[in-house]
Structure formats: C-alpha cells, structure tokens
C-alpha atoms as a PDB file:
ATOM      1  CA  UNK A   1     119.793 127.623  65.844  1.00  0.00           C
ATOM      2  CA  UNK A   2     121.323 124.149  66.781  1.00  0.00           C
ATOM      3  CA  UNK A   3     123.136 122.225  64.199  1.00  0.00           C
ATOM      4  CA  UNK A   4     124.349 118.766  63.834  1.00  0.00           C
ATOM      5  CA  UNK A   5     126.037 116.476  61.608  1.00  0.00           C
ATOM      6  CA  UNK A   6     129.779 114.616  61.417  1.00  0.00           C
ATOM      7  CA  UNK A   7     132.892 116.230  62.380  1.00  0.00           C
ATOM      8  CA  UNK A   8     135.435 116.866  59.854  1.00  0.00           C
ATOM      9  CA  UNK A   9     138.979 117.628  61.964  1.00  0.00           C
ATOM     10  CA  UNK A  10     141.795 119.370  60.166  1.00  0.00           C
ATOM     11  CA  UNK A  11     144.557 121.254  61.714  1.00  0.00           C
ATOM     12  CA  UNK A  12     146.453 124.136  62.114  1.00  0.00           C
ATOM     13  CA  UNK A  13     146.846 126.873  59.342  1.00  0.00           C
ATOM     14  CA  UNK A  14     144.120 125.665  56.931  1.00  0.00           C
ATOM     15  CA  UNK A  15     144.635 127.742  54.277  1.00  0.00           C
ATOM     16  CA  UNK A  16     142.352 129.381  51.999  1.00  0.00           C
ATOM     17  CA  UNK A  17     143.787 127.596  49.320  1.00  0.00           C
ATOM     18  CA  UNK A  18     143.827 124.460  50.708  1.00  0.00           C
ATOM     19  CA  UNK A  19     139.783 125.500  51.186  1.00  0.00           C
ATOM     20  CA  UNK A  20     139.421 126.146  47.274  1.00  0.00           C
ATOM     21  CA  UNK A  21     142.494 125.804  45.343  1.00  0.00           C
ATOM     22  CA  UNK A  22     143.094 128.750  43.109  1.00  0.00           C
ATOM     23  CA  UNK A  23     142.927 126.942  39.670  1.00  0.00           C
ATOM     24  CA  UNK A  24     139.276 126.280  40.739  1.00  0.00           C
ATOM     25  CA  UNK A  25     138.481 130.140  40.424  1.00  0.00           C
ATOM     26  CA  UNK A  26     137.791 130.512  36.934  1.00  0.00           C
ATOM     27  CA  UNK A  27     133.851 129.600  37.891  1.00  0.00           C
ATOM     28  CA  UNK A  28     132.448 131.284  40.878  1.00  0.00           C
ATOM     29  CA  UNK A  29     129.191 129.522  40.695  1.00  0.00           C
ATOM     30  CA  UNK A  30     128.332 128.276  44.373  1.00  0.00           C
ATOM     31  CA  UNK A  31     128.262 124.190  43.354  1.00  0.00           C
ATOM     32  CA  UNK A  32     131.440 124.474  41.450  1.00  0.00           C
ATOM     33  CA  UNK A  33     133.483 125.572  44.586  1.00  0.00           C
ATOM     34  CA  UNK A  34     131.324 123.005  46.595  1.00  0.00           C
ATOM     35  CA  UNK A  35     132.417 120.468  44.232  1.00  0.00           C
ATOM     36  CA  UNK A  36     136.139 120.983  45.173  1.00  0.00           C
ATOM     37  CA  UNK A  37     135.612 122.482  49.276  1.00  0.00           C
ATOM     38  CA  UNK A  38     138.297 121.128  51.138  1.00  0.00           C
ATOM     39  CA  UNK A  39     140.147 119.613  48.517  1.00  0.00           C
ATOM     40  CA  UNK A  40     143.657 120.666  48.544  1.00  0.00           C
ATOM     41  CA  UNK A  41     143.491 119.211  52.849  1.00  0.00           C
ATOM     42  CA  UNK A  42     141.457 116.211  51.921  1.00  0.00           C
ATOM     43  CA  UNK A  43     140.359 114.421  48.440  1.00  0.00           C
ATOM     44  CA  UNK A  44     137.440 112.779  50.074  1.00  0.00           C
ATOM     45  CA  UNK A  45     135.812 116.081  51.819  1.00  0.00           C
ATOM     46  CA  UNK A  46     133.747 117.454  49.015  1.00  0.00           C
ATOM     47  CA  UNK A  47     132.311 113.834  47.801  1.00  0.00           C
ATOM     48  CA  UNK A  48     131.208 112.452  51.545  1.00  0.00           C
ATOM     49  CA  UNK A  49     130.400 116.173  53.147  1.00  0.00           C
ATOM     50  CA  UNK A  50     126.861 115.933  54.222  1.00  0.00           C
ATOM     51  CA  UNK A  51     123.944 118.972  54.790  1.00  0.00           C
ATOM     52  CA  UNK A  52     124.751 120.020  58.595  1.00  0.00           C
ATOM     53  CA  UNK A  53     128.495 118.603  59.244  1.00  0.00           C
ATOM     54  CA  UNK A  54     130.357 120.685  61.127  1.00  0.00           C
ATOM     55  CA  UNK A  55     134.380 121.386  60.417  1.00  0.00           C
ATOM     56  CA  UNK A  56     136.818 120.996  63.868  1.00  0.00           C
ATOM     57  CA  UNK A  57     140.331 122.686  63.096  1.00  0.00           C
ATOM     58  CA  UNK A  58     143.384 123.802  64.941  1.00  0.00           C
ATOM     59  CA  UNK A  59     144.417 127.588  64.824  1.00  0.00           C
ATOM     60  CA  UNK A  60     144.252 129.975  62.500  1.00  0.00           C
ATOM     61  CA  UNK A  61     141.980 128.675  60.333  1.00  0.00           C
ATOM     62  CA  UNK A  62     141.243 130.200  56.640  1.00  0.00           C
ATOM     63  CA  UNK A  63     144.970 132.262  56.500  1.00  0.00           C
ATOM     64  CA  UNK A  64     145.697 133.351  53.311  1.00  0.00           C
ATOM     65  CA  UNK A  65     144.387 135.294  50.735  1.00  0.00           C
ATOM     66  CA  UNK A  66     140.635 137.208  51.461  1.00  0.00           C
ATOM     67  CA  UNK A  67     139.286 135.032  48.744  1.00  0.00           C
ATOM     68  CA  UNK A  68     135.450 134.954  49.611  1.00  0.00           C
ATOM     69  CA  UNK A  69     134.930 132.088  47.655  1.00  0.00           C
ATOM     70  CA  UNK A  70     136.569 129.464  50.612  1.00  0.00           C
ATOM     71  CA  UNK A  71     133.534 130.266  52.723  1.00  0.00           C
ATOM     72  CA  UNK A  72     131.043 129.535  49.638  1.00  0.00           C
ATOM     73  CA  UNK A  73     132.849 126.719  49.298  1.00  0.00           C
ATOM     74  CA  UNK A  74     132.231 125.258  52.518  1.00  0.00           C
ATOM     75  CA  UNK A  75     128.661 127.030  53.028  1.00  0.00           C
ATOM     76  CA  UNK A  76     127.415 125.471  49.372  1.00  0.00           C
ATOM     77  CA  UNK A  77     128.908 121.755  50.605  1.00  0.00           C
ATOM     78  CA  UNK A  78     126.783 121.521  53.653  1.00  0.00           C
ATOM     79  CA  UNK A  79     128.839 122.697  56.280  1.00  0.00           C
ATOM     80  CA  UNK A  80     126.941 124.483  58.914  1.00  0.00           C
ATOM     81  CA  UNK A  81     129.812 125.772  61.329  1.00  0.00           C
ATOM     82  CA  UNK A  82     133.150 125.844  61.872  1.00  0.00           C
ATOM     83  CA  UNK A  83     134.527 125.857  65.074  1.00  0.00           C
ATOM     84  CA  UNK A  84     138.307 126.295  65.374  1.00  0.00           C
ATOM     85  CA  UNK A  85     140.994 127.580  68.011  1.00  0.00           C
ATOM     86  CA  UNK A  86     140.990 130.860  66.284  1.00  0.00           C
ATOM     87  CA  UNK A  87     140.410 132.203  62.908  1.00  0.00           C
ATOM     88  CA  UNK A  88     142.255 134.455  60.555  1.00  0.00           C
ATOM     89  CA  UNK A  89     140.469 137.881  60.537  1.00  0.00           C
ATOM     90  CA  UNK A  90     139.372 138.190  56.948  1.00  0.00           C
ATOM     91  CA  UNK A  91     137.939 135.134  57.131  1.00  0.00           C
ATOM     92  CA  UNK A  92     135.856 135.050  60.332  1.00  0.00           C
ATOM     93  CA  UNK A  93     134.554 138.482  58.877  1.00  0.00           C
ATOM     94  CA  UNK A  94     134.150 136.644  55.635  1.00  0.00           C
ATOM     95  CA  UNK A  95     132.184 134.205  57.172  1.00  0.00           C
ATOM     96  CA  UNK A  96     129.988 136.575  59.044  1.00  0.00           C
ATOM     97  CA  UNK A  97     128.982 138.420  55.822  1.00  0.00           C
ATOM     98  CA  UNK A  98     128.219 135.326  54.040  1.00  0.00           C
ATOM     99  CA  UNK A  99     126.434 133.946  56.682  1.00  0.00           C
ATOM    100  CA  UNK A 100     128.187 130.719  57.759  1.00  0.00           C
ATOM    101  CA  UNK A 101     129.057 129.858  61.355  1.00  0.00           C
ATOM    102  CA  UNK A 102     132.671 130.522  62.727  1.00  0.00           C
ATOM    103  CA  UNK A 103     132.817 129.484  66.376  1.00  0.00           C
ATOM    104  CA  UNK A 104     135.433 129.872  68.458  1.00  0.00           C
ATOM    105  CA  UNK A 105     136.582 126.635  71.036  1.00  0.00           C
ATOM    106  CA  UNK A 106     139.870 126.317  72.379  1.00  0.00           C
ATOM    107  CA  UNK A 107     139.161 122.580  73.579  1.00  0.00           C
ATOM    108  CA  UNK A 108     137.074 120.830  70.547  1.00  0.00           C
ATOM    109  CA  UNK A 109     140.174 120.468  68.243  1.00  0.00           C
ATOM    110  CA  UNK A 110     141.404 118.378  71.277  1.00  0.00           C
ATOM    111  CA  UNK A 111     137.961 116.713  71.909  1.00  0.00           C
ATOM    112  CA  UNK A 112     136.452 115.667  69.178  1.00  0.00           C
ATOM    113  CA  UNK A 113     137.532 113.084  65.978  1.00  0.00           C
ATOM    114  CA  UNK A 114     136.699 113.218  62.535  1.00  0.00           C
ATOM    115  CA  UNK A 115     133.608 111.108  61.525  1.00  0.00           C
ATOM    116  CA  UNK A 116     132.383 111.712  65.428  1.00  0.00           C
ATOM    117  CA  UNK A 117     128.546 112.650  65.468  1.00  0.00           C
ATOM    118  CA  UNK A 118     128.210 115.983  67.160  1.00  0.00           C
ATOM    119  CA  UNK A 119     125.768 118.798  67.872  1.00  0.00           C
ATOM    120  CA  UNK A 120     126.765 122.432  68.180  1.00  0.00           C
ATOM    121  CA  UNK A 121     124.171 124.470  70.112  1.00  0.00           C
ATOM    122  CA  UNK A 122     125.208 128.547  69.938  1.00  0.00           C
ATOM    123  CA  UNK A 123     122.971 129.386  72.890  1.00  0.00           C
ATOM    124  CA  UNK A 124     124.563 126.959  75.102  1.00  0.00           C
ATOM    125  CA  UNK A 125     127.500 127.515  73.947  1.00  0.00           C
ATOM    126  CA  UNK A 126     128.833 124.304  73.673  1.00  0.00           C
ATOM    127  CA  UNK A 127     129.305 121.281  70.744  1.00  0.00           C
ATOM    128  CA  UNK A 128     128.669 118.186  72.093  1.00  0.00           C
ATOM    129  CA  UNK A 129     128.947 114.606  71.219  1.00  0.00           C
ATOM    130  CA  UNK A 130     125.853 112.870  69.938  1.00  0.00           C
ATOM    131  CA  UNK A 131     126.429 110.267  72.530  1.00  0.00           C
ATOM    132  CA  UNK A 132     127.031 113.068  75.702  1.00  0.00           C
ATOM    133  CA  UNK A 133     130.318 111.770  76.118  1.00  0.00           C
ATOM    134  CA  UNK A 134     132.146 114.846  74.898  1.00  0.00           C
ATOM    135  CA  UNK A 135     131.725 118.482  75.051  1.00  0.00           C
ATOM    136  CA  UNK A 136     133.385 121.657  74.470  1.00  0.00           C
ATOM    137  CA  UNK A 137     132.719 125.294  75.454  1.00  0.00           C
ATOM    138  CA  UNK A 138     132.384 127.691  72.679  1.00  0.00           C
ATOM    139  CA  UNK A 139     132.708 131.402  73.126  1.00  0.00           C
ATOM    140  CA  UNK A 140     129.546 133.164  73.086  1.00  0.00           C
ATOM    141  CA  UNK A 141     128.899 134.810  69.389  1.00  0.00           C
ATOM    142  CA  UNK A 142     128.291 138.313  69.712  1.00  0.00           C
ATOM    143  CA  UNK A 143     125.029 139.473  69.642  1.00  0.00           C
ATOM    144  CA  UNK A 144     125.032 141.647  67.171  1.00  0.00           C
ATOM    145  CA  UNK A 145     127.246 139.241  64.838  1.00  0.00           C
ATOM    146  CA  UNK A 146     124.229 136.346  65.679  1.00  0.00           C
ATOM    147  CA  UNK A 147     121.514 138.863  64.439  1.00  0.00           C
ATOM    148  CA  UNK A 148     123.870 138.848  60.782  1.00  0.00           C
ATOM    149  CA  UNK A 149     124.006 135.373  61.233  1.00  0.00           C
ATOM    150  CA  UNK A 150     120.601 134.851  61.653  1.00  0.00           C
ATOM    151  CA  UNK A 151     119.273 136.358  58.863  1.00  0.00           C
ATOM    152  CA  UNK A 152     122.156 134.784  56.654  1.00  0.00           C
ATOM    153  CA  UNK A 153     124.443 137.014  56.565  1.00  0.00           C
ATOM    154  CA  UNK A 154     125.363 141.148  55.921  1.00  0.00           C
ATOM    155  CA  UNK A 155     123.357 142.046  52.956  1.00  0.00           C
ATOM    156  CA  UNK A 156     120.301 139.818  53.792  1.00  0.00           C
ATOM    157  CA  UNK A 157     120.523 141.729  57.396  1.00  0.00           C
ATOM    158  CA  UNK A 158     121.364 145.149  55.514  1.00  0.00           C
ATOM    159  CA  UNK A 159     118.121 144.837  53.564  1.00  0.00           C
ATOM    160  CA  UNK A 160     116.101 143.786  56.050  1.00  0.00           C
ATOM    161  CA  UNK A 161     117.339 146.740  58.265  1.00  0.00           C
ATOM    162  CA  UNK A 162     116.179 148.819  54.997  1.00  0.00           C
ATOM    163  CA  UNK A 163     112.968 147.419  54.473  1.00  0.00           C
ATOM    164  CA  UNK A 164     112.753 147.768  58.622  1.00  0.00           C
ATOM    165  CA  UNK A 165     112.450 143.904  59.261  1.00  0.00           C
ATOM    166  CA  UNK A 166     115.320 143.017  61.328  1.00  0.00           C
END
C-alpha cells in the first residue's frame, strides 16, 4: 500500500476551516470541496495538487469543527496521506472512516520540504525521499485501523464484514 507523490508542508493547527472554508459548504459534492482543499492555508493547493501527493504538517492537524467534508476535500484532490506530528481526534477518526491515510511522524515536519518528491511506505513504516536522502519513522497504523483503511474506509469494511468478505 505504498504511496508517492510531492510533499505539501503546512504547519501547526491546520484547521478544518482552513481545509474547506465554511462558505464552501453549501455543495457537498466530492469535486466541489476538491476544488477549494486547502484553500484558506494556501491559494495554489487545490489547482497544482496531484493524484498521490502526500500532505507534511506540524501538530494538531484538522482542529476545529468535526466537519467530514475537510477529509473529502483532501481525499477527492489527490492526496493519499497525511502524515503530521499529531492529529486532532475527530479528524484522525474522520479520516479512518472515510478512508484516507493519517500517519503519525514526529520527525517528517522537520525533514521534509514542500515540492520534495517522497514515498510513504505503511509497512516500513517510514516516508522517504525519492532521492534516499531523507527519511522519517512513522508509527505503525494499527492493524485493525489498516484493515478499514484497506478496504477504503468504515462502511466499505462494515459491508464487507456483512457480506463476510473482509
């Protein structure tokens, strides 16, 4: 389940409506909020993001409100993880039920630059520069969070637990 792409960097206390500003939540259809990911932190996120890129951030990542829609945002631009110092609760768990990445790594923030090329590797544990030079630990994802991850998140792994395929 490696992933690759361009690092994005943003710092501490990205909020969730610095994710999706509110006065984009009159339409909750996944390509609007894509349109507009990132955009109260950074007015050139949403129209360069690319299929893979991976988001580097300081602590505390997605405080705020619970708004759902932040992690649609970002999943729907391309971004395939996000690995920060530490997360706000309702938003790792967010994450997890939608199926998007949310990695832990108290040394990438420090590491790595944005536009660097990187690839993040969730068995090794570890995002690494495309060129070897740098690399950061990640903590290990749960196994039982993976297995939601894996199948794309809660109600994809709920139904398949119905059906009996996971």
């Amino acid at each position: 389940m490696s992933v690759g792409g361009r690092v994005w960097r943003f710092g501490d206390d990205i909020n969730t409506d610095l994710i999706i500003p509110g006065k984009y939540l009159d339409n909750y259809d996944p390509k609007h909020l894509a349109s507009h990911a990132m955009e109260g932190a950074s007015k050139v996120f949403s129209g360069k993001v690319s299929k893979g890129d991976i988001i580097v951030a300081g602590a505390n990542f997605g405080c705020g409100s619970s708004r759902e829609q932040a992690v649609l945002a970002l999943k729907h631009a391309g971004v395939s993880a996000i690995v920060a110092k530490s997360f706000s609760r309702i938003f790792y768990r967010n994450s997890v039920n939608l199926g998007l990445m949310a990695l832990v790594s108290k040394s990438a923030f420090d590491l790595f630059e944005d536009g660097d090329e990187a690839l993040l590797d969730p068995e090794s544990n570890s995002l690494m520069s495309l060129d070897g030079r740098k690399r950061a630990p990640i903590e290990p994802i749960p196994a039982h969070i993976l297995k939601i991850l894996d199948t794309g998140g809660l109600v994809p792994y709920i139904k398949g637990r119905v059906c009996g395929k996971t």
